[in-house]
N, C-alpha and C. Protein backbone atom coordinates (compact mmCIF):
# COMPACT_ATOMS: atom_id res chain seq x y z
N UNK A 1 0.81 -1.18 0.00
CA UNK A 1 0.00 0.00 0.00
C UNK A 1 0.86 1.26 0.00
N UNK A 2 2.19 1.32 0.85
CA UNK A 2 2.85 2.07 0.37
C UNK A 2 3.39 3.03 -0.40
N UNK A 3 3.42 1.46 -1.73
CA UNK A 3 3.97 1.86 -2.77
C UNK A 3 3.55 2.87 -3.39
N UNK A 4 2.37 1.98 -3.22
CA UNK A 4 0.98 1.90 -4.08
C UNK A 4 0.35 3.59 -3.73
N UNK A 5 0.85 4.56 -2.81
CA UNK A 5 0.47 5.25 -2.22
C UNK A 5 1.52 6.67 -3.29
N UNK A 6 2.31 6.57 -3.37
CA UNK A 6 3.76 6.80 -3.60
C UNK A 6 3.34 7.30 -5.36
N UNK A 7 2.76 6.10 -5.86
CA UNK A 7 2.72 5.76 -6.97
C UNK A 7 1.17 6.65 -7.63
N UNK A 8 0.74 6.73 -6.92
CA UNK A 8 -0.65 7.96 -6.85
C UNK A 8 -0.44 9.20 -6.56
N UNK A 9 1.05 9.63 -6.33
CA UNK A 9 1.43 11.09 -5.89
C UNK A 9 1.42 11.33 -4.84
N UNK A 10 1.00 10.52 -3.77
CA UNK A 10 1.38 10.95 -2.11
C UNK A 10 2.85 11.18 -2.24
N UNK A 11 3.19 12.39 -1.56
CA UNK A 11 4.65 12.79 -1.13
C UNK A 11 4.85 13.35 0.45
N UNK A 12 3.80 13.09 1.11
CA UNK A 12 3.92 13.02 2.32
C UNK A 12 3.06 12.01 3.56
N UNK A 13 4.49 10.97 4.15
CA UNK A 13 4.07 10.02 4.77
C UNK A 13 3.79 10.33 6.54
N UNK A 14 3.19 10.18 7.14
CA UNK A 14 3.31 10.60 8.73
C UNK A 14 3.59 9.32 9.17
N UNK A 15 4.26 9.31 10.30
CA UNK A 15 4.64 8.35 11.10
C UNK A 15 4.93 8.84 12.61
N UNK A 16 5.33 7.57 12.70
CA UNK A 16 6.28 8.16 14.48
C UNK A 16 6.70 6.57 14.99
N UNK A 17 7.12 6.68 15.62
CA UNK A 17 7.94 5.75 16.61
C UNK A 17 7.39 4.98 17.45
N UNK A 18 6.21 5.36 17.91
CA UNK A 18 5.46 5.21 18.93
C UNK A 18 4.11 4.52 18.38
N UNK A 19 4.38 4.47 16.51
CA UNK A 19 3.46 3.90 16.11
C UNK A 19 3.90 2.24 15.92
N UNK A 20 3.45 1.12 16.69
CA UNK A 20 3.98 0.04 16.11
C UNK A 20 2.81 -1.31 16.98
N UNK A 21 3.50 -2.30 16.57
CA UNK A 21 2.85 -3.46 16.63
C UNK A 21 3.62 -4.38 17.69
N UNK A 22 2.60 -5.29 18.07
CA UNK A 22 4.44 -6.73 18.51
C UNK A 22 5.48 -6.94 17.68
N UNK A 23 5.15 -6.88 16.27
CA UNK A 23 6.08 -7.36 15.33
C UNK A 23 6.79 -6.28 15.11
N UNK A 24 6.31 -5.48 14.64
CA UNK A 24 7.47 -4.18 14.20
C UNK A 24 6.68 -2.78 14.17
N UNK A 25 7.24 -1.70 13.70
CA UNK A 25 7.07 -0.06 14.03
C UNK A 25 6.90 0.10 12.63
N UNK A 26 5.81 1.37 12.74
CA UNK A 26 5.28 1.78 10.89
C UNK A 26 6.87 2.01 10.73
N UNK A 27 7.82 2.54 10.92
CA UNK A 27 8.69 2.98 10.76
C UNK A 27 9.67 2.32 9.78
N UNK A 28 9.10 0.68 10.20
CA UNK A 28 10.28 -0.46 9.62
C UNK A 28 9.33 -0.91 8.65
N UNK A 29 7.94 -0.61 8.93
CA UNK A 29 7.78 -0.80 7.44
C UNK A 29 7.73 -0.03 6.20
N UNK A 30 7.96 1.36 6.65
CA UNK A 30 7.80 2.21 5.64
C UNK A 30 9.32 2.13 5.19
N UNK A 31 10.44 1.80 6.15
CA UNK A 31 11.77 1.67 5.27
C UNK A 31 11.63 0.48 4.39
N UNK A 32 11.19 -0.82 5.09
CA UNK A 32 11.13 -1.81 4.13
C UNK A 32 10.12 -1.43 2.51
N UNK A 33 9.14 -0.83 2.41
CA UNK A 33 8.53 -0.90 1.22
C UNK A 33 9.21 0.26 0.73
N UNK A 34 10.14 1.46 1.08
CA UNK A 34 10.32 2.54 0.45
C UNK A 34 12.01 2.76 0.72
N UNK A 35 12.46 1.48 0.91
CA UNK A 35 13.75 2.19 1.47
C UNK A 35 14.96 2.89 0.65
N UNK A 36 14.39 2.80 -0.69
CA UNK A 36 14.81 3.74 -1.91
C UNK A 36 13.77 4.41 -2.05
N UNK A 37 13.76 5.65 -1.13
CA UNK A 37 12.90 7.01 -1.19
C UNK A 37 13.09 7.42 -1.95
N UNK A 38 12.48 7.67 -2.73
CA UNK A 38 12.31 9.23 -3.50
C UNK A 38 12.52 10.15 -3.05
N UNK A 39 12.94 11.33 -4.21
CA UNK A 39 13.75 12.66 -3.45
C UNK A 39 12.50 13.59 -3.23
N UNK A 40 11.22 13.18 -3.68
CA UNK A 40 10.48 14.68 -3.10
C UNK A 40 9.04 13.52 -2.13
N UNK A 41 9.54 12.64 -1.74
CA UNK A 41 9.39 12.33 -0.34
C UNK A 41 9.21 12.83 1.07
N UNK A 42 8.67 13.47 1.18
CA UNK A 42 8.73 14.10 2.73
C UNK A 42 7.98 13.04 3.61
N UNK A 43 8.87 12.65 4.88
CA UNK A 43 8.41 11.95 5.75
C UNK A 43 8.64 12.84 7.00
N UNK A 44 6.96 12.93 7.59
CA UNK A 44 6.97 13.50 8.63
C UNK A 44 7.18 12.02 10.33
N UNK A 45 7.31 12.40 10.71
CA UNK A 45 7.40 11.84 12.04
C UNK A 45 7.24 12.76 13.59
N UNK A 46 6.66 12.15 14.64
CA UNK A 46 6.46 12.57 15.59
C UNK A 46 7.30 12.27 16.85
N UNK A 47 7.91 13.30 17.91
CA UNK A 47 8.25 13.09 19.47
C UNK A 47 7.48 13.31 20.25
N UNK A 48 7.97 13.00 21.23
CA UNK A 48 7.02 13.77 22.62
C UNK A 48 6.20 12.31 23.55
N UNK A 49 5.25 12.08 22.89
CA UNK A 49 4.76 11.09 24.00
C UNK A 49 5.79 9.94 23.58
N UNK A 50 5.49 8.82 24.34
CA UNK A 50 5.96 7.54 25.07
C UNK A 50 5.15 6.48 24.93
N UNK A 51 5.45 5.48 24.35
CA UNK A 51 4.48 4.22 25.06
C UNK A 51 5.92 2.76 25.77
N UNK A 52 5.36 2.26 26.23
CA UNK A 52 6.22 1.27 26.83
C UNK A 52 5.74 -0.05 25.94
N UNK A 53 6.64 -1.18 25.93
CA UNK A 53 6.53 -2.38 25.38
C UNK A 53 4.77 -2.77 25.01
N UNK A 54 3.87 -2.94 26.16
CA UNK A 54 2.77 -3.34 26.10
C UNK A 54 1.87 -2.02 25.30
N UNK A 55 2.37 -0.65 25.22
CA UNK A 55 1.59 -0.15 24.01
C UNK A 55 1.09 0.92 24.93
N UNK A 56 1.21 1.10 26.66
CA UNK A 56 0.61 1.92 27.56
C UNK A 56 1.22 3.12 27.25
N UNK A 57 0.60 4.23 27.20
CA UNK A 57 1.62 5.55 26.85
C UNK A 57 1.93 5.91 28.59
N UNK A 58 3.04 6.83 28.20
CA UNK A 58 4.21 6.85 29.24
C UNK A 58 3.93 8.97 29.29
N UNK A 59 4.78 9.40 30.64
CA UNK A 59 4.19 10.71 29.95
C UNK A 59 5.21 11.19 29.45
N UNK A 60 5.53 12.77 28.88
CA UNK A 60 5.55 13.27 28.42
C UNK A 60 7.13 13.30 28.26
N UNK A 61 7.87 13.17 27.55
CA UNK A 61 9.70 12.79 27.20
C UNK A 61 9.94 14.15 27.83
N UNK A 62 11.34 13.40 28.21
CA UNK A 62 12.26 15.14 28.61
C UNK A 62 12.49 15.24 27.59
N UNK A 63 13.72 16.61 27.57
CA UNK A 63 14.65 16.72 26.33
C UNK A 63 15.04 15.96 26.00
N UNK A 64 16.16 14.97 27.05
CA UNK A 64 17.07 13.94 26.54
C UNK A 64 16.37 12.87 26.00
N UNK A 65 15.19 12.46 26.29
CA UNK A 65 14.68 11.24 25.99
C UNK A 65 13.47 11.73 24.22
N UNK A 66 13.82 12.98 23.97
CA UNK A 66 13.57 13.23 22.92
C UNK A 66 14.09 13.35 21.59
N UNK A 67 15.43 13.74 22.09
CA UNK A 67 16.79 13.12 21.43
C UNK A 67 16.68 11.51 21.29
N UNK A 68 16.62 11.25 22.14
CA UNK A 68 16.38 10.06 21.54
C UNK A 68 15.44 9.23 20.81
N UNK A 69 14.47 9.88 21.09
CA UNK A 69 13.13 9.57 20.00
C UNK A 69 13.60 9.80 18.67
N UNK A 70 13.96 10.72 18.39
CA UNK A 70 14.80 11.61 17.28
C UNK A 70 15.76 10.76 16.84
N UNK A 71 16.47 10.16 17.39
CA UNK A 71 17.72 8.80 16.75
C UNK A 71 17.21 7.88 16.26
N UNK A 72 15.97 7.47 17.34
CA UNK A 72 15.45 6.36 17.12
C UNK A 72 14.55 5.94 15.96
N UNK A 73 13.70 7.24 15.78
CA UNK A 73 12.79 7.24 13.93
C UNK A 73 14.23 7.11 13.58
N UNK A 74 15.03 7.98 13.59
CA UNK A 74 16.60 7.64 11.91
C UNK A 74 16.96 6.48 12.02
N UNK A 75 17.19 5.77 12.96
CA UNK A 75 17.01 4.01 12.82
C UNK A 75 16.20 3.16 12.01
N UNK A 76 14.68 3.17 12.59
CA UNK A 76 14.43 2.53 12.19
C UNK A 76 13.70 2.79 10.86
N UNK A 77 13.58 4.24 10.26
CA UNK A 77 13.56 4.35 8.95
C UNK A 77 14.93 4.20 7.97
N UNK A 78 15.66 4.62 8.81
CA UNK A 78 17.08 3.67 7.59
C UNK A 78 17.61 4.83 7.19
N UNK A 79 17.40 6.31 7.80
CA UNK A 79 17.52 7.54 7.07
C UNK A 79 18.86 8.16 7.75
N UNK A 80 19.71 9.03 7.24
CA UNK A 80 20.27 9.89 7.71
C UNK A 80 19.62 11.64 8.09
N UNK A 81 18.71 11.58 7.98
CA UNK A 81 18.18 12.90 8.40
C UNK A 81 16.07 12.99 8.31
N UNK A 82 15.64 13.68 8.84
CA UNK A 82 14.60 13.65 8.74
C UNK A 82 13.69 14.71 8.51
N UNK A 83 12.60 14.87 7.62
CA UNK A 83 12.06 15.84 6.86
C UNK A 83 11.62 16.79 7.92
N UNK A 84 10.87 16.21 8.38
CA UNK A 84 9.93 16.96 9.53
C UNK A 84 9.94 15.99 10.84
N UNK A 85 10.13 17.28 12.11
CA UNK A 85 9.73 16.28 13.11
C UNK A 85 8.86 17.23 14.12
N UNK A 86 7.85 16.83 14.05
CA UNK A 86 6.46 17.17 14.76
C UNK A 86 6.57 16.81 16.46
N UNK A 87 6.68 18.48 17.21
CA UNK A 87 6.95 17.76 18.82
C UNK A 87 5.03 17.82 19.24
N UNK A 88 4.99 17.09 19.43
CA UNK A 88 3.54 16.36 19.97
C UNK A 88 2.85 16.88 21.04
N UNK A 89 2.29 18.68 21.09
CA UNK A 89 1.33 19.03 22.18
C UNK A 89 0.22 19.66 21.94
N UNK A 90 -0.51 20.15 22.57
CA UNK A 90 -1.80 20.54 22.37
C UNK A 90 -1.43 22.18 22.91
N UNK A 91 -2.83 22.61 22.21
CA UNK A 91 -3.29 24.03 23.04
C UNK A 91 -2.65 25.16 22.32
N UNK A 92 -1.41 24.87 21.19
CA UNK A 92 -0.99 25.93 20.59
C UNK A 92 -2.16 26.99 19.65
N UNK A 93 -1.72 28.44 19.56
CA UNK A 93 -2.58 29.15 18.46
C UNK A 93 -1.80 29.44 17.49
N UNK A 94 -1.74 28.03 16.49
CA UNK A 94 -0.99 27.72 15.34
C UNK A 94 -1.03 29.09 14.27
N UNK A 95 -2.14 29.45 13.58
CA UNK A 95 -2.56 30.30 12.55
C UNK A 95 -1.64 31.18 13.07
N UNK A 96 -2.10 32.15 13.76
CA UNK A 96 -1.67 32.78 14.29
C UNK A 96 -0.06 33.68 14.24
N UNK A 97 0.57 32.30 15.06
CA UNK A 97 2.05 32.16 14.92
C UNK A 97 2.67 31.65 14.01
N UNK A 98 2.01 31.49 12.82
CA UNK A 98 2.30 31.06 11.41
C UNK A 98 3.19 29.29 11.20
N UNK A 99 2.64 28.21 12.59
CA UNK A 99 2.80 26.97 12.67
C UNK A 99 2.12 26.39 12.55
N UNK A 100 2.22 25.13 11.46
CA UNK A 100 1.45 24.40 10.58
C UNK A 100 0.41 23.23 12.24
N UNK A 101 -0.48 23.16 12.11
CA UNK A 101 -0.89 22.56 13.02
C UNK A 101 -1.97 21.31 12.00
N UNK A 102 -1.51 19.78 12.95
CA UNK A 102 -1.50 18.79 12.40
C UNK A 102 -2.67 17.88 13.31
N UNK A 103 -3.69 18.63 12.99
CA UNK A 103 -4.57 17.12 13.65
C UNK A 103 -4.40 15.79 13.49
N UNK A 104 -4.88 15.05 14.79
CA UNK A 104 -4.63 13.34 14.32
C UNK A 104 -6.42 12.94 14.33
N UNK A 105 -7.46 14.10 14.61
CA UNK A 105 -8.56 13.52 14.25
C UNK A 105 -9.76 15.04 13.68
N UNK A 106 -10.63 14.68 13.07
CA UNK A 106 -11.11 15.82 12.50
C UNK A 106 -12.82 15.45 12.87
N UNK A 107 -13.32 16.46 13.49
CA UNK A 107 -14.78 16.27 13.71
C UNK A 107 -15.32 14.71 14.19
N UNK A 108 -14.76 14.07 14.69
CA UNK A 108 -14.30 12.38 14.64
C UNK A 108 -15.66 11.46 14.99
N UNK A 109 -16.63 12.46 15.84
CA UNK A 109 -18.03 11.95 16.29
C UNK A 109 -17.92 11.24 17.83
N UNK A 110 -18.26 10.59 18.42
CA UNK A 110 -18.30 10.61 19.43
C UNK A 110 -17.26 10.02 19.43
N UNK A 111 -16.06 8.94 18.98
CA UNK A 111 -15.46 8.33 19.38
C UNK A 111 -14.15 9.06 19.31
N UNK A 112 -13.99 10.75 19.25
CA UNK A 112 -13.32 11.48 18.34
C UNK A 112 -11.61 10.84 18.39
N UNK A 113 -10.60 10.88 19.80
CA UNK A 113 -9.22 9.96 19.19
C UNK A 113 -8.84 8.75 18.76
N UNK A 114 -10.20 8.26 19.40
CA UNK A 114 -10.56 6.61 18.78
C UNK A 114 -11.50 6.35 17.51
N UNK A 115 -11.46 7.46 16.98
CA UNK A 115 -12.43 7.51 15.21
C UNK A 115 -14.10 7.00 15.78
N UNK A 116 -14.37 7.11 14.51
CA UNK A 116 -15.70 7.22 14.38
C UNK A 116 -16.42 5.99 14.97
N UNK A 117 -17.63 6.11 16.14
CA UNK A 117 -17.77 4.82 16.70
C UNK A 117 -19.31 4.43 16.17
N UNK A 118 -19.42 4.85 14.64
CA UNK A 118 -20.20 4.63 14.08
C UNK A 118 -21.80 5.34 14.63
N UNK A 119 -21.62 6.15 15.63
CA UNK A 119 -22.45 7.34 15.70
C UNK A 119 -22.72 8.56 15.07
N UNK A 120 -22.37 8.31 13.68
CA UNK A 120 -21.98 9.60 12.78
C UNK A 120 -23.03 10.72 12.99
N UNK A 121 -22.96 12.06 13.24
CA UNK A 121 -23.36 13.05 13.66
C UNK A 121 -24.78 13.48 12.37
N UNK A 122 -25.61 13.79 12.85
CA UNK A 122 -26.17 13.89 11.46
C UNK A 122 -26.15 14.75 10.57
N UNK A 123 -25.18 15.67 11.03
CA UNK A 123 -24.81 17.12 10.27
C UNK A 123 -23.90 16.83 8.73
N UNK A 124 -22.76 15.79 9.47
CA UNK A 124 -21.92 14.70 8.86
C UNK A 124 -22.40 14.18 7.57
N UNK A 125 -23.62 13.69 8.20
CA UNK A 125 -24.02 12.72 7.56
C UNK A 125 -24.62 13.17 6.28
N UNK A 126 -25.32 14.35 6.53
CA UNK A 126 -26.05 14.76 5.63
C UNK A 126 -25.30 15.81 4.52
N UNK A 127 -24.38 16.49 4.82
CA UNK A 127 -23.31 16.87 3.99
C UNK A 127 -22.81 15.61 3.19
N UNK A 128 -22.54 14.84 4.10
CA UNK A 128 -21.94 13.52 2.63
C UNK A 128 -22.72 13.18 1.64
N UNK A 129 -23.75 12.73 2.00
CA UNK A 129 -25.00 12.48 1.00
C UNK A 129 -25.16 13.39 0.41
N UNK A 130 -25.09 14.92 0.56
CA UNK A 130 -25.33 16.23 -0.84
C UNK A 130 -24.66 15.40 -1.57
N UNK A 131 -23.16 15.44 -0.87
CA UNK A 131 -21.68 15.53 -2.00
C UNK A 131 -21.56 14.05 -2.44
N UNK A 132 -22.12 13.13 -2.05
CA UNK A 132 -22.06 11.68 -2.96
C UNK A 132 -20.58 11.35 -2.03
N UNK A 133 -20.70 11.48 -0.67
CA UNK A 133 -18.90 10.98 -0.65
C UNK A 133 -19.14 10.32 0.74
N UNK A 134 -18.16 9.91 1.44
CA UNK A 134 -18.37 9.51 2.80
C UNK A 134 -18.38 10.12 3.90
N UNK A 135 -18.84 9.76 5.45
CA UNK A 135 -18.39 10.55 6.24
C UNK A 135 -17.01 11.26 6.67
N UNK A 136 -16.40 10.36 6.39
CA UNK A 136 -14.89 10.32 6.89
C UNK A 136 -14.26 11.09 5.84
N UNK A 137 -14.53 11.20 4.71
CA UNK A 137 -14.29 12.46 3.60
C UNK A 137 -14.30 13.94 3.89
N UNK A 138 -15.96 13.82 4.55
CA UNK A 138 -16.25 15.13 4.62
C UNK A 138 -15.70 15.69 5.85
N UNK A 139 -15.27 14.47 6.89
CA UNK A 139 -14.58 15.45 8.26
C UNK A 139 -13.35 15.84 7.69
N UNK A 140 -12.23 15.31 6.85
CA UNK A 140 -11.02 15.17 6.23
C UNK A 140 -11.05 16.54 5.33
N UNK A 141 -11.98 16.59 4.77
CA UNK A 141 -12.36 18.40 3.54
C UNK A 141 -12.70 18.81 4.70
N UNK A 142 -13.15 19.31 5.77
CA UNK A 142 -13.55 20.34 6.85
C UNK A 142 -12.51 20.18 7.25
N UNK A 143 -11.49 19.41 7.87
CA UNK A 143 -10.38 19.84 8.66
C UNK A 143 -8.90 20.46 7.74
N UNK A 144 -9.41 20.25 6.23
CA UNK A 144 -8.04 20.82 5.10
C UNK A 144 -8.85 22.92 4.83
N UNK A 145 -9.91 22.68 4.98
CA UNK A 145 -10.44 23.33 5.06
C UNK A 145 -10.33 24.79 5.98
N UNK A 146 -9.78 24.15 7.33
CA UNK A 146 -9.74 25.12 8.37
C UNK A 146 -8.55 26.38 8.30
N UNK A 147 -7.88 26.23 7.19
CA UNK A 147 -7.24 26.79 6.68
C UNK A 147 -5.36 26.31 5.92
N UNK A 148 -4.68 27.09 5.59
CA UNK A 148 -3.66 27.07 4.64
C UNK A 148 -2.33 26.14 5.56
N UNK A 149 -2.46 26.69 7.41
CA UNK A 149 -1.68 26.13 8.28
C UNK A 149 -2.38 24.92 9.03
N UNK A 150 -3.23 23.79 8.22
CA UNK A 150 -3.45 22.62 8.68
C UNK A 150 -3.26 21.54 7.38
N UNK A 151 -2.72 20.72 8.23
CA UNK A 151 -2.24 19.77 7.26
C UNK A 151 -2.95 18.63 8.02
N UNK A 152 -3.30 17.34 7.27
CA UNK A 152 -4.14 16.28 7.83
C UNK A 152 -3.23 14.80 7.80
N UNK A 153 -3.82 14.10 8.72
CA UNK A 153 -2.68 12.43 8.50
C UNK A 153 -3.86 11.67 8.65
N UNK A 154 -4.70 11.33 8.06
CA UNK A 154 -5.49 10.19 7.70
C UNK A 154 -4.91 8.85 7.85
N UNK A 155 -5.61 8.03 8.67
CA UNK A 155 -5.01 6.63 8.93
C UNK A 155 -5.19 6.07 7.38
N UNK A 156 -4.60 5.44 6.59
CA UNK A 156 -5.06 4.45 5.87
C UNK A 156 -4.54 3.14 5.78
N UNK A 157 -5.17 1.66 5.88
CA UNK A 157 -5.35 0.99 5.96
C UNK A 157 -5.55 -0.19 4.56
N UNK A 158 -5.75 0.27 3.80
CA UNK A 158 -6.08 -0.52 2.44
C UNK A 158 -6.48 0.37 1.28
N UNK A 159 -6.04 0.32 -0.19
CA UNK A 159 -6.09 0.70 -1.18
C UNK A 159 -7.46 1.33 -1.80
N UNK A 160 -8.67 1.24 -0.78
CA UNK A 160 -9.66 1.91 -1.51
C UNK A 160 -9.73 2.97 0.30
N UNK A 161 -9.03 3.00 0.87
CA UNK A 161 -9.44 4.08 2.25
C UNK A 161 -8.33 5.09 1.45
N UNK A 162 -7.12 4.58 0.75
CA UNK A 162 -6.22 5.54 0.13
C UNK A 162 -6.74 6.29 -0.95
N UNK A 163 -7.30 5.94 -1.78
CA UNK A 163 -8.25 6.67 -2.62
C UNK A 163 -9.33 7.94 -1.86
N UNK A 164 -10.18 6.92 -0.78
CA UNK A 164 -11.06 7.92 -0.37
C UNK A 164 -10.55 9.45 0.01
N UNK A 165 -8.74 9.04 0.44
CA UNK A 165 -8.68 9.88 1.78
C UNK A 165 -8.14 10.86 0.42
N UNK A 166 -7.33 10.48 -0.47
CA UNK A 166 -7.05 11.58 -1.89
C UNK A 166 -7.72 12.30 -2.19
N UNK A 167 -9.09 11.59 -2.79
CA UNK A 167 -10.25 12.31 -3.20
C UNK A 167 -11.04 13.44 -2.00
N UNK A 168 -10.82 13.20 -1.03
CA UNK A 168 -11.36 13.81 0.26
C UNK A 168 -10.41 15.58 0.28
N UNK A 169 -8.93 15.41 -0.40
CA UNK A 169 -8.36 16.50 -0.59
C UNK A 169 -8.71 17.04 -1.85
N UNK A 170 -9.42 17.00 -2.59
CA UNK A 170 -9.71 17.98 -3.90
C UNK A 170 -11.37 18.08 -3.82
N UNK A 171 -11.91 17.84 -2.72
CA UNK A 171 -13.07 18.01 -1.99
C UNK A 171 -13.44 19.42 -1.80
N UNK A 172 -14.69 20.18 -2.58
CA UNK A 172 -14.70 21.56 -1.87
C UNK A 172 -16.39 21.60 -1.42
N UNK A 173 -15.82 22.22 -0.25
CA UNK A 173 -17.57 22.16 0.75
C UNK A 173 -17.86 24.04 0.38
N UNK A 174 -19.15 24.11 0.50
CA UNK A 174 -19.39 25.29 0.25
C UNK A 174 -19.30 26.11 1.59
N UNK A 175 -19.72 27.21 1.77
CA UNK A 175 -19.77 28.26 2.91
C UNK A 175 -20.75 27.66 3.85
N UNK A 176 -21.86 27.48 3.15
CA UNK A 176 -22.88 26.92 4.00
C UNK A 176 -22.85 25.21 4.64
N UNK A 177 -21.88 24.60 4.00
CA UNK A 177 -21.40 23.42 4.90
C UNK A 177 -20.12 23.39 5.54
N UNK A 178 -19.84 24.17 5.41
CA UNK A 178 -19.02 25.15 6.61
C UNK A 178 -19.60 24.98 7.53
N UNK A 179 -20.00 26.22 7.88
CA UNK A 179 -21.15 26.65 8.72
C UNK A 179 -21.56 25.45 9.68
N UNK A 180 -22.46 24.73 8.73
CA UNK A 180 -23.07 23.60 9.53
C UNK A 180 -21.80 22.88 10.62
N UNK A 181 -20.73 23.08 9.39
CA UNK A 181 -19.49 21.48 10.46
C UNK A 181 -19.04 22.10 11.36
N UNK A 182 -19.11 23.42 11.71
CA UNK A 182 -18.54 24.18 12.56
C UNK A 182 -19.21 24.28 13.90
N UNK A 183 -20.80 24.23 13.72
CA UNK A 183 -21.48 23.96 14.43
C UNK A 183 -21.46 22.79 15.50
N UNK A 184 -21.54 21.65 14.71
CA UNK A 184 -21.15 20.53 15.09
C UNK A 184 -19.70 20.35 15.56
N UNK A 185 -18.13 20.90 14.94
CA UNK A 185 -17.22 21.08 16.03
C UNK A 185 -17.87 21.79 16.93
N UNK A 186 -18.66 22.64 16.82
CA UNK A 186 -19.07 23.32 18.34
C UNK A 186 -19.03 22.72 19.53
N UNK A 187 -20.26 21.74 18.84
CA UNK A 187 -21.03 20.99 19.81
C UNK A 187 -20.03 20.09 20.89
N UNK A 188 -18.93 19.55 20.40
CA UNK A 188 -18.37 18.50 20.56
C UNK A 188 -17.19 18.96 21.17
N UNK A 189 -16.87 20.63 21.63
CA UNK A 189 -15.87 20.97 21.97
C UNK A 189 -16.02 20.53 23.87
């Protein structure tokens, strides 16, 4: 899927360290399927939180142990340097201070860091159905939406969620479904 990702014009992968399995870290697999990157490749990656062996997050890294987070993505992506590295907190006023701010979930519905728990909002819902597209589209165009300093990392999982989440970026909602999704972030703040 990777590749396959690569090969559709994605040029920016998110990751982190902290993302992994028993078996191995997105990290080792994104070196294994890409480990002849391409030069307009940008791989973002994340510091800051912690998880321990069993997957429990840990809190918040010092410096030093952020440095080492920082060694540790160039490991196990196989890289000598790294595009972007995203330090992992909340509460900033990104726009503002002209820093790109990177949600990991967008309008998400009730299950919002744990995605959609299939309670889709009906505001959601009914914007998708205008636009012929999915829910998870239309939170993905509302959160590219929020302006020029948000950038989005969509989980994907299999070759037609990679499509959706593409098509979800050349997605345009009008003023008035704006409006509505904003509402609904309202609600949910």
């Amino acid at each position: 899927m990777l590749r396959k990702a690569v090969e559709l014009g994605v040029n920016h992968i998110d990751t982190a360290g902290f993302y992994f399995s028993s078996l191995r870290s997105a990290n080792e697999l994104i070196n294994t399927a890409l480990s002849r990157y391409p030069d307009d490749l940008i791989i973002a990656t994340k510091v800051g939180p912690r998880r321990d062996p069993s997957g429990d997050w840990l809190p918040q890294a010092t410096p030093a142990q952020l440095r080492g987070q920082v060694e540790e993505n160039l490991r196990q992506l196989g890289r000598d340097w790294l595009d972007v590295v995203n330090l992992r907190l909340s509460g900033l006023a990104c726009e503002e201070q002209g820093v790109a701010f990177v949600p990991f979930f967008a309008i998400a519905g009730a299950g919002r860091e744990a995605g959609p728990s299939g309670a889709e909002h009906g505001e959601v819902l009914a914007i998708a159905r205008e636009h012929q597209v999915t829910p998870a589209q239309v939170r993905l165009a509302w959160a590219l939406h929020r302006g020029p300093h948000v950038l989005i990392i969509p989980g994907t999982s299999d070759l037609g969620h990679l499509a959706d989440n593409i098509a979800a970026g050349a997605m345009r909602l009008t003023p008035g479904d704006l409006a509505r999704l904003e509402e609904v972030h309202q609600d949910q703040q």
